[in-house]
Protein backbone atom coordinates (compact mmCIF):
# COMPACT_ATOMS: atom_id res chain seq x y z
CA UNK A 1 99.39 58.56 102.62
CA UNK A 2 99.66 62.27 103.37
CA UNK A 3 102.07 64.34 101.03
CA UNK A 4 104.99 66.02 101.37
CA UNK A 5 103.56 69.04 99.85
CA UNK A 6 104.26 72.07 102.29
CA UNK A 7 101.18 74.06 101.86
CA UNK A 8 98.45 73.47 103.80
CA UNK A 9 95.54 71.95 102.13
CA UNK A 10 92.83 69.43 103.33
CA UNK A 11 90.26 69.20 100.45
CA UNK A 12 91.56 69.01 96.61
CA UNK A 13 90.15 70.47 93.56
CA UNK A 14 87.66 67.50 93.53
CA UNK A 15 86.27 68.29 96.52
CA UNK A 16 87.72 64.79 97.99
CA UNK A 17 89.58 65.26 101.73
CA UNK A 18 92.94 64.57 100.77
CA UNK A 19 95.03 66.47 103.20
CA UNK A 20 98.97 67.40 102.84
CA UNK A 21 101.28 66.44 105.57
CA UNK A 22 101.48 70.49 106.83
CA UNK A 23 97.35 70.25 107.35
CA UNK A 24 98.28 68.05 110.09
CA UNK A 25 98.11 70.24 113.47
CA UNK A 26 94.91 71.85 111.76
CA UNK A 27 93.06 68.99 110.72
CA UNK A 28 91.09 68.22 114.21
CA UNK A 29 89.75 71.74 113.51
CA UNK A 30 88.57 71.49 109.76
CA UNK A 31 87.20 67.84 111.21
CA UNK A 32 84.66 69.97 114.03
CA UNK A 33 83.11 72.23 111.18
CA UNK A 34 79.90 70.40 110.22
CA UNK A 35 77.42 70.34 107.32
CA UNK A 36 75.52 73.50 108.38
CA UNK A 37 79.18 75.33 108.94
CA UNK A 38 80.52 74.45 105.43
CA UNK A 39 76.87 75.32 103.87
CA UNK A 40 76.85 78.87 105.53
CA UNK A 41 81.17 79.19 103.97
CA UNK A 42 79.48 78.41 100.04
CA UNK A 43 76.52 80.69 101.09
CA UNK A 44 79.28 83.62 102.00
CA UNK A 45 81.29 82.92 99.18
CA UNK A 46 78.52 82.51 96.29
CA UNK A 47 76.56 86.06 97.85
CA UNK A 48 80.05 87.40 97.90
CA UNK A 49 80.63 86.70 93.98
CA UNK A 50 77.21 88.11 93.26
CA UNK A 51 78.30 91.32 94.97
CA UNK A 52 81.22 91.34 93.34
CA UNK A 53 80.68 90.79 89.75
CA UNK A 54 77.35 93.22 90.25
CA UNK A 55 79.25 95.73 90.87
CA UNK A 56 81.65 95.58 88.10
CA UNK A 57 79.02 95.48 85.88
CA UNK A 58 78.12 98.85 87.47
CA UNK A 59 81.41 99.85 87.12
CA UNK A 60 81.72 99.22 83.34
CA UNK A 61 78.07 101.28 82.41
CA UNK A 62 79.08 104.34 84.36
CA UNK A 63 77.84 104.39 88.40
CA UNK A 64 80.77 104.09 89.83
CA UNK A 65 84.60 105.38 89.84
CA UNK A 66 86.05 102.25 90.51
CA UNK A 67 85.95 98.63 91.22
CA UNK A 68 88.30 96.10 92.78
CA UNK A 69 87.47 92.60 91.89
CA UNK A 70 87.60 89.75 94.43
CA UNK A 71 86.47 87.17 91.98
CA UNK A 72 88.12 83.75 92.63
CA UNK A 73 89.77 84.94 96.65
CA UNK A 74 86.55 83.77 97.67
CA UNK A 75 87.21 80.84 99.95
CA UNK A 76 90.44 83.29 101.32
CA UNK A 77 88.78 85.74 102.60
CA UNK A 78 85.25 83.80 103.79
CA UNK A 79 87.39 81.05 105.64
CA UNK A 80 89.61 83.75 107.65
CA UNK A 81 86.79 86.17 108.26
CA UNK A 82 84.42 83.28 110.13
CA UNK A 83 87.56 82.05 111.58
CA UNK A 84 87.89 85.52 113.78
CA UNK A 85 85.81 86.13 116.73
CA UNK A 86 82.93 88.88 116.99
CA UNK A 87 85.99 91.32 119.24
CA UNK A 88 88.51 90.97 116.76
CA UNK A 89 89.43 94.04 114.83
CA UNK A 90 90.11 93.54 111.07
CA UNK A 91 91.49 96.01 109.09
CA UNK A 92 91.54 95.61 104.96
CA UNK A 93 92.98 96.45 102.11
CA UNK A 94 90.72 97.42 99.26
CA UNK A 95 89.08 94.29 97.96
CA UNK A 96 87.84 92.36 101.05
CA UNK A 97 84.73 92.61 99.68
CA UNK A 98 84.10 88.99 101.22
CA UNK A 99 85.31 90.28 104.71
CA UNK A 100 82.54 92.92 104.81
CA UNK A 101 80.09 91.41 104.22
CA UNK A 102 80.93 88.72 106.69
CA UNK A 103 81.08 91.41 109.33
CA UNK A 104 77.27 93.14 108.23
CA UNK A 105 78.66 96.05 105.66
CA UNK A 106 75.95 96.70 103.53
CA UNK A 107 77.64 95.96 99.66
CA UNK A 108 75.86 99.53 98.71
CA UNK A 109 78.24 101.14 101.09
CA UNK A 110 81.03 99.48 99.46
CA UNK A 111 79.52 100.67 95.96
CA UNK A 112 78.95 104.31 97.45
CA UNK A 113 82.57 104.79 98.67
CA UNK A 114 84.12 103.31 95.19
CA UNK A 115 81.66 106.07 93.12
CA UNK A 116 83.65 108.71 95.15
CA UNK A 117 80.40 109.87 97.72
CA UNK A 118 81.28 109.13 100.59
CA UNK A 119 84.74 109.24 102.77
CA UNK A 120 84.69 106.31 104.18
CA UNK A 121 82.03 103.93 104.01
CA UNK A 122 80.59 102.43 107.32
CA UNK A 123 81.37 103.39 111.06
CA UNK A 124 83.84 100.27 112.29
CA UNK A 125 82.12 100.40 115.72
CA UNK A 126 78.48 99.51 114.00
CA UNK A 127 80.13 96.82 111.74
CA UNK A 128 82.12 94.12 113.71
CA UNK A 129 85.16 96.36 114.32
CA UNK A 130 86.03 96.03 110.45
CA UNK A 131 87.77 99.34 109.42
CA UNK A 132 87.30 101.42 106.12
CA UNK A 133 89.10 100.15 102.70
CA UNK A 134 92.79 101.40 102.67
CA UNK A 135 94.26 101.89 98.80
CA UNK A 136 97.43 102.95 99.94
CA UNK A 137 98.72 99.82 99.22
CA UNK A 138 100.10 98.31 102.75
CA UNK A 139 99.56 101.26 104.90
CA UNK A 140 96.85 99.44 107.07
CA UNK A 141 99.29 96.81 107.89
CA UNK A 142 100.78 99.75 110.53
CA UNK A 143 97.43 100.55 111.33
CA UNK A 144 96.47 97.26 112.18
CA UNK A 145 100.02 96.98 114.45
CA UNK A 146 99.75 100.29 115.86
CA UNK A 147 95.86 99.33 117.18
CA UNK A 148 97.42 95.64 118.02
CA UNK A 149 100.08 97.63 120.46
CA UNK A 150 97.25 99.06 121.79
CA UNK A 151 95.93 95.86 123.04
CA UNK A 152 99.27 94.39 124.18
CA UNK A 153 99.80 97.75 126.31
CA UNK A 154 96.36 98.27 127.40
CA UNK A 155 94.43 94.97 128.02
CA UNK A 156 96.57 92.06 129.44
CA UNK A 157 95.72 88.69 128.02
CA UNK A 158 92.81 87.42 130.61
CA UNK A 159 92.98 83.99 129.50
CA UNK A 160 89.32 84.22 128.79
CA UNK A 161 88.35 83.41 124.87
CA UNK A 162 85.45 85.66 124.36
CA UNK A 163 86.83 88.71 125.92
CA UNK A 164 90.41 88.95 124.60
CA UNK A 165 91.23 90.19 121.24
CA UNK A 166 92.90 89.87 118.13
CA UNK A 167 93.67 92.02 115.02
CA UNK A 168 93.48 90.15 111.74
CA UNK A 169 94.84 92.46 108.95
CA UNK A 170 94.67 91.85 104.81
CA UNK A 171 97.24 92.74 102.08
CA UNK A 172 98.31 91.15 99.33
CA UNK A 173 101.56 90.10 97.33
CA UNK A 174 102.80 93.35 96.01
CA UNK A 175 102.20 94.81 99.39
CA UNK A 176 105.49 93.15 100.56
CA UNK A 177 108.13 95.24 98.83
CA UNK A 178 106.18 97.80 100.34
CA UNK A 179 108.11 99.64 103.61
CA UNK A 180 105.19 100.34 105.82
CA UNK A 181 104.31 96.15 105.72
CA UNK A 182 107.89 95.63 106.95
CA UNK A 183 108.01 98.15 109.41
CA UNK A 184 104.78 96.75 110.50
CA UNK A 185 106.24 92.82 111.00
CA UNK A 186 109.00 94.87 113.24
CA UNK A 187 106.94 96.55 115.10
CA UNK A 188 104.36 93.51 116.06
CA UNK A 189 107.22 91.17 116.09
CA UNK A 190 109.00 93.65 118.80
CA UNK A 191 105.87 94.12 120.94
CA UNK A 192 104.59 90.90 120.44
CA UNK A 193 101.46 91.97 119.18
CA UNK A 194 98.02 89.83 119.19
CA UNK A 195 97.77 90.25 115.48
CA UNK A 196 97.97 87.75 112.15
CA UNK A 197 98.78 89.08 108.89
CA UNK A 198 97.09 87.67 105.85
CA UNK A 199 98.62 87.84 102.97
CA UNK A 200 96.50 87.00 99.91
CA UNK A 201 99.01 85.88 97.33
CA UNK A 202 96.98 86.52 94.16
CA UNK A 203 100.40 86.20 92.21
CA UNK A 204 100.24 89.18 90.34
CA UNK A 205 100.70 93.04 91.58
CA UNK A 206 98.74 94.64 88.86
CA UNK A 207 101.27 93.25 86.18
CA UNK A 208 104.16 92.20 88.03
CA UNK A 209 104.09 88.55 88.78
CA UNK A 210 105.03 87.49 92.38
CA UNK A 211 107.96 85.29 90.61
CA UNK A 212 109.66 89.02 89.91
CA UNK A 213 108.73 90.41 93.46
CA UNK A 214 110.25 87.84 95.81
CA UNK A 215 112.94 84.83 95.08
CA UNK A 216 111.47 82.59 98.44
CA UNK A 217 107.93 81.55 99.22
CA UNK A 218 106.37 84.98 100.80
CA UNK A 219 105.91 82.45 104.36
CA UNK A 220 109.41 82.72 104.49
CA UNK A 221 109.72 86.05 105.59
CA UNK A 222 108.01 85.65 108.64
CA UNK A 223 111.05 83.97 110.54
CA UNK A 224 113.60 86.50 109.16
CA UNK A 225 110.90 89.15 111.79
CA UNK A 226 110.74 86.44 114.27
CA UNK A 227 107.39 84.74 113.90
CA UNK A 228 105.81 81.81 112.78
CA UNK A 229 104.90 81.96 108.90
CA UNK A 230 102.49 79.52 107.25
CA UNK A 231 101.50 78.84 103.69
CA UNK A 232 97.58 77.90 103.21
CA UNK A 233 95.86 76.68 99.66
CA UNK A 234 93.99 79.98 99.62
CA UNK A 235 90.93 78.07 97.36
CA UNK A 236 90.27 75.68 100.45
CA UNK A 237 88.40 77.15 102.94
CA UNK A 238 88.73 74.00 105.23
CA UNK A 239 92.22 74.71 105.69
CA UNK A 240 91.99 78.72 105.47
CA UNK A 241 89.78 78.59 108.23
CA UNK A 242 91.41 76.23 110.37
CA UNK A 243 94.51 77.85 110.13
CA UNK A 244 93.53 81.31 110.84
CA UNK A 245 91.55 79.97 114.17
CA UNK A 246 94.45 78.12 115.44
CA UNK A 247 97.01 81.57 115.10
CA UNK A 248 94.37 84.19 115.94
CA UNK A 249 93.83 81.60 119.21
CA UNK A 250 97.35 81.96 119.83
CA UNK A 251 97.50 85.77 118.95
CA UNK A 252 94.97 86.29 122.17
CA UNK A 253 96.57 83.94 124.27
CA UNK A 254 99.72 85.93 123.99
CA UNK A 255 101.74 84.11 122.16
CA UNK A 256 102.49 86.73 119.50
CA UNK A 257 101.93 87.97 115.79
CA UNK A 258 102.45 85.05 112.96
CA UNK A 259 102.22 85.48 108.91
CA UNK A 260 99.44 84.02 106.62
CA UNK A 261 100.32 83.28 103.19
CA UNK A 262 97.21 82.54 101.05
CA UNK A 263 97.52 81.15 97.68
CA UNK A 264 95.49 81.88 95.39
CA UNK A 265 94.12 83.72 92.40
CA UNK A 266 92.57 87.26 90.65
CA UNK A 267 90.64 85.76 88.15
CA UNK A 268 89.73 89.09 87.39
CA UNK A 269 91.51 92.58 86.20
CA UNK A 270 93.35 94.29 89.69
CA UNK A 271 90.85 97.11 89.25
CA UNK A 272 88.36 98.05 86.34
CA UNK A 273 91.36 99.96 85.77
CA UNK A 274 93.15 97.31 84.60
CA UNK A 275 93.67 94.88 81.35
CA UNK A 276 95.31 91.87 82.11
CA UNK A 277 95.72 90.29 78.74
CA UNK A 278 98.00 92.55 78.47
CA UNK A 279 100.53 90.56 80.78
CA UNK A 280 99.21 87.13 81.70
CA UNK A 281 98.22 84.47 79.47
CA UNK A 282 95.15 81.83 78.61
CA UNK A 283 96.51 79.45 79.88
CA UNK A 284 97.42 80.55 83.47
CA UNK A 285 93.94 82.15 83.53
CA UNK A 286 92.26 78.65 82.52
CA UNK A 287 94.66 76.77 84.67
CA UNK A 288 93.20 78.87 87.89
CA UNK A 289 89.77 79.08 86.28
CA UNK A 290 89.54 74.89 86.82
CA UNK A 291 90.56 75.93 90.49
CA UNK A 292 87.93 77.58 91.70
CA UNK A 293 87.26 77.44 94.98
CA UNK A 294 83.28 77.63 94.75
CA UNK A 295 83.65 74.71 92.56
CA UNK A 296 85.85 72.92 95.47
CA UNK A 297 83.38 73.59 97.87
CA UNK A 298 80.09 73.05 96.30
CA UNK A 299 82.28 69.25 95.15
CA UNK A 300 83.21 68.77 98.94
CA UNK A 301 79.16 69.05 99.80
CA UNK A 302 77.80 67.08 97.46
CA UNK A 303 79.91 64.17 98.32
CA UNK A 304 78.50 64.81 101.93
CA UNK A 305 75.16 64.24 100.31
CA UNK A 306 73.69 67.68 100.22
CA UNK A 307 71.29 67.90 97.87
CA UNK A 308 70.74 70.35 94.65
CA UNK A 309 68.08 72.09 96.26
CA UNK A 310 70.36 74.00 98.77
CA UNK A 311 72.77 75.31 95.64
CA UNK A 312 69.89 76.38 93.73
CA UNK A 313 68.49 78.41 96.82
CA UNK A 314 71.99 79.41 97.47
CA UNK A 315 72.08 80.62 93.80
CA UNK A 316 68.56 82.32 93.87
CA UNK A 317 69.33 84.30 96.96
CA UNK A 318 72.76 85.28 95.55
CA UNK A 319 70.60 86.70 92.14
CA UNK A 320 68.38 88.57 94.94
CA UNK A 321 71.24 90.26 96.58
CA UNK A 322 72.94 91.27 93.02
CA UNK A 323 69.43 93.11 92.35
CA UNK A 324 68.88 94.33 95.29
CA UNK A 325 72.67 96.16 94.89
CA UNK A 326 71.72 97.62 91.46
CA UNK A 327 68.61 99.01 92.31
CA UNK A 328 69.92 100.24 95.46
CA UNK A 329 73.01 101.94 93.53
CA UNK A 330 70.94 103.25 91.16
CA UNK A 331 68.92 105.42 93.43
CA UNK A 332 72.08 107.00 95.35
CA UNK A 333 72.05 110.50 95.09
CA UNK A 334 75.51 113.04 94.94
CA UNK A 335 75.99 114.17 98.87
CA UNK A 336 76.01 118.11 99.02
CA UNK A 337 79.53 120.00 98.37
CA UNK A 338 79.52 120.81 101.74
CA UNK A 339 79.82 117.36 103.02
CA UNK A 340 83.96 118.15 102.15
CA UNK A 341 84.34 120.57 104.43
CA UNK A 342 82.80 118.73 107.02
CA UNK A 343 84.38 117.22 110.49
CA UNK A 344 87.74 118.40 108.86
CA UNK A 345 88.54 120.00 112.02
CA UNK A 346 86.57 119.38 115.46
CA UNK A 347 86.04 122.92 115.67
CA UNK A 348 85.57 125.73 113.21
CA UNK A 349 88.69 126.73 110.98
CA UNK A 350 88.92 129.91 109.81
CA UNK A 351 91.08 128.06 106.16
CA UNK A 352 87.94 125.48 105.39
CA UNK A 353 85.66 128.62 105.81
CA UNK A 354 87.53 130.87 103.07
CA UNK A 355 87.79 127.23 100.90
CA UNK A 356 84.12 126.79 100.78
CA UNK A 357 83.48 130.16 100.39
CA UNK A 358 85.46 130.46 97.31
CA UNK A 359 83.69 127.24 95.87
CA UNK A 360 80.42 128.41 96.51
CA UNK A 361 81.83 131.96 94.65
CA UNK A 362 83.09 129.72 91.86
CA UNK A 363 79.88 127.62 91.14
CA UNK A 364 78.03 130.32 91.34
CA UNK A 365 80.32 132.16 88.78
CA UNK A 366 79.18 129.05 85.93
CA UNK A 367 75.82 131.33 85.84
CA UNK A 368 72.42 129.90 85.32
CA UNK A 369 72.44 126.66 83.14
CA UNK A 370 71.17 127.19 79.19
């Protein structure tokens, strides 16, 4: 008997298929996704772990500036991401470090843009449309609508799958109370924009628990804009992806913008910036920890039969990639000074030429080194 639970979910903690009565309209789509599919979502999501926990590690002995941990949004962000097609647009927030890879980033250009060398990463156009990190928390949610207008005013809906788009844009809890993400639901609900918003609740902005941030389920809030709002278990990637498909299908065929909410987890600090024992407890922590969506996965396959040779090469080519990113980061060199006053302006300013003069004057000024 299916239950009554709202939230979307189709396999449980224990892997089993035990969907809730909301998976309904999504569950002929989970049901097409077969062995090879659900093998290639654990692949994504254990590489993605790898990357991530690599690079904290970096983080922590001194190569980089900053790092944004992604540990336990896994199955969130690797279900949505497959779930777009190759012309969708995706913009992110700052720790969609599943996304990117997903859409061919390179994890050392992640690492190079968090140590503070680069401006912005990777060109969109030569990675699957996926746009450079925002931190400004919720400002690429008007990014996203303002390119999603585009499309609605420039390229009517052609009917044909593979050639009309669809913007698919991340944020996360605290980025509600945040006026550019509401301005952004007006604007796409107003236009009608080909775009779904995915919300990743992680239930804590930095140290303010969603509880304090909202009063109603964060779905809500899609029908006071005028779209369709749905809540997902963010740790099943069944149901993230099927989801996703079915309102990025209807976000091309012109039936409008709709609202993701995404339950689940930062297992981790919000940044390396960050000390959450400071404001959550064991308990929550363990009570997630038992939920992880790897875990849910890797339980879901083995009841399909697959065998422990695919997780151990799964494993072994996640340990590959994690070297590969350290030795890689370790041999990234400082750009030139210069690099800051470049492409400022299209053409020559008279302002960035005095500015780098005077730091050239100024370094030079240190004299020679003792």
């Amino acid at each position: 008997m299916a239950s009554t639970d709202p939230t979307v979910r189709i396999i449980g903690d224990d892997g089993v298929i035990a969907p809730t009565e909301a998976a309904e309209p999504y569950l002929e789509r989970a049901a097409a996704l077969d062995e090879e599919r659900l093998v290639g979502f654990l692949t994504d999501m254990v590489h993605t772990r790898a990357v991530d926990v690599e690079a904290a590690n970096l983080q922590r002995q001194g190569h980089l500036a900053l790092w944004a941990p992604s540990y336990g949004q896994e199955a969130a962000q690797i279900g949505s991401s497959r779930a777009a097609r190759a012309q969708d647009a995706i913009f992110p927030a700052y720790r969609e470090h599943g996304v990117a890879l997903v859409r061919g980033v390179d994890p050392v250009d992640i690492v190079r843009m968090m140590r503070g060398v680069t401006h912005g990463g990777w060109d969109p156009a030569a990675h699957g449309n996926f746009r450079p990190y925002t931190l400004v928390i919720g400002s690429q949610t008007l990014h996203a609508t303002g390119y999603a207008m585009g499309i609605r005013l420039d390229a009517p809906v052609s009917g044909d799958p593979e050639r009309d788009e669809a913007v698919l844009v991340y944020f996360g809890d605290g980025a509600t109370a945040q006026g550019d993400t509401n301005e952004a639901f007006v604007f796409a609900a107003s236009y009608q924009t080909p775009q779904v918003f995915f919300l990743q609740n992680n239930h804590w902005a930095i140290s303010v628990p969603v509880t304090r941030q909202s009063r109603t389920p964060l779905y809500k809030r899609a029908s006071g804009f005028g779209m369709p709002g749905v809540q997902v278990d963010g740790n099943d990637v069944l149901a993230v992806f099927a989801v996703t498909g079915a309102l990025l299908d209807d976000a091309r065929a012109g039936r409008g913008p709709a609202l993701i909410e995404a339950l689940t987890y930062r297992i981790g600090a919000h940044t390396t910036a960050d000390d959450p024992t400071k404001y959550r407890t064991d308990e929550e922590l363990a009570e997630w920890t038992a939920r992880d969506p790897l875990l849910r996965l890797r339980r879901h396959l083995e009841q399909r039969s697959v065998g422990a040779e695919v997780f151990e090469r799964i494993d072994a080519e996640a340990a590959d990639i994690a070297s590969d990113l350290r030795r890689k980061v370790l041999a990234v060199q400082d750009p030139p000074r210069s690099l800051l006053f470049e492409h400022v302006y299209h053409e020559p300013h008279p302002l960035i030429a005095a500015e780098q003069a005077w730091l050239t004057d100024y370094e030079a000024s240190y004299g020679e080194s003792s």
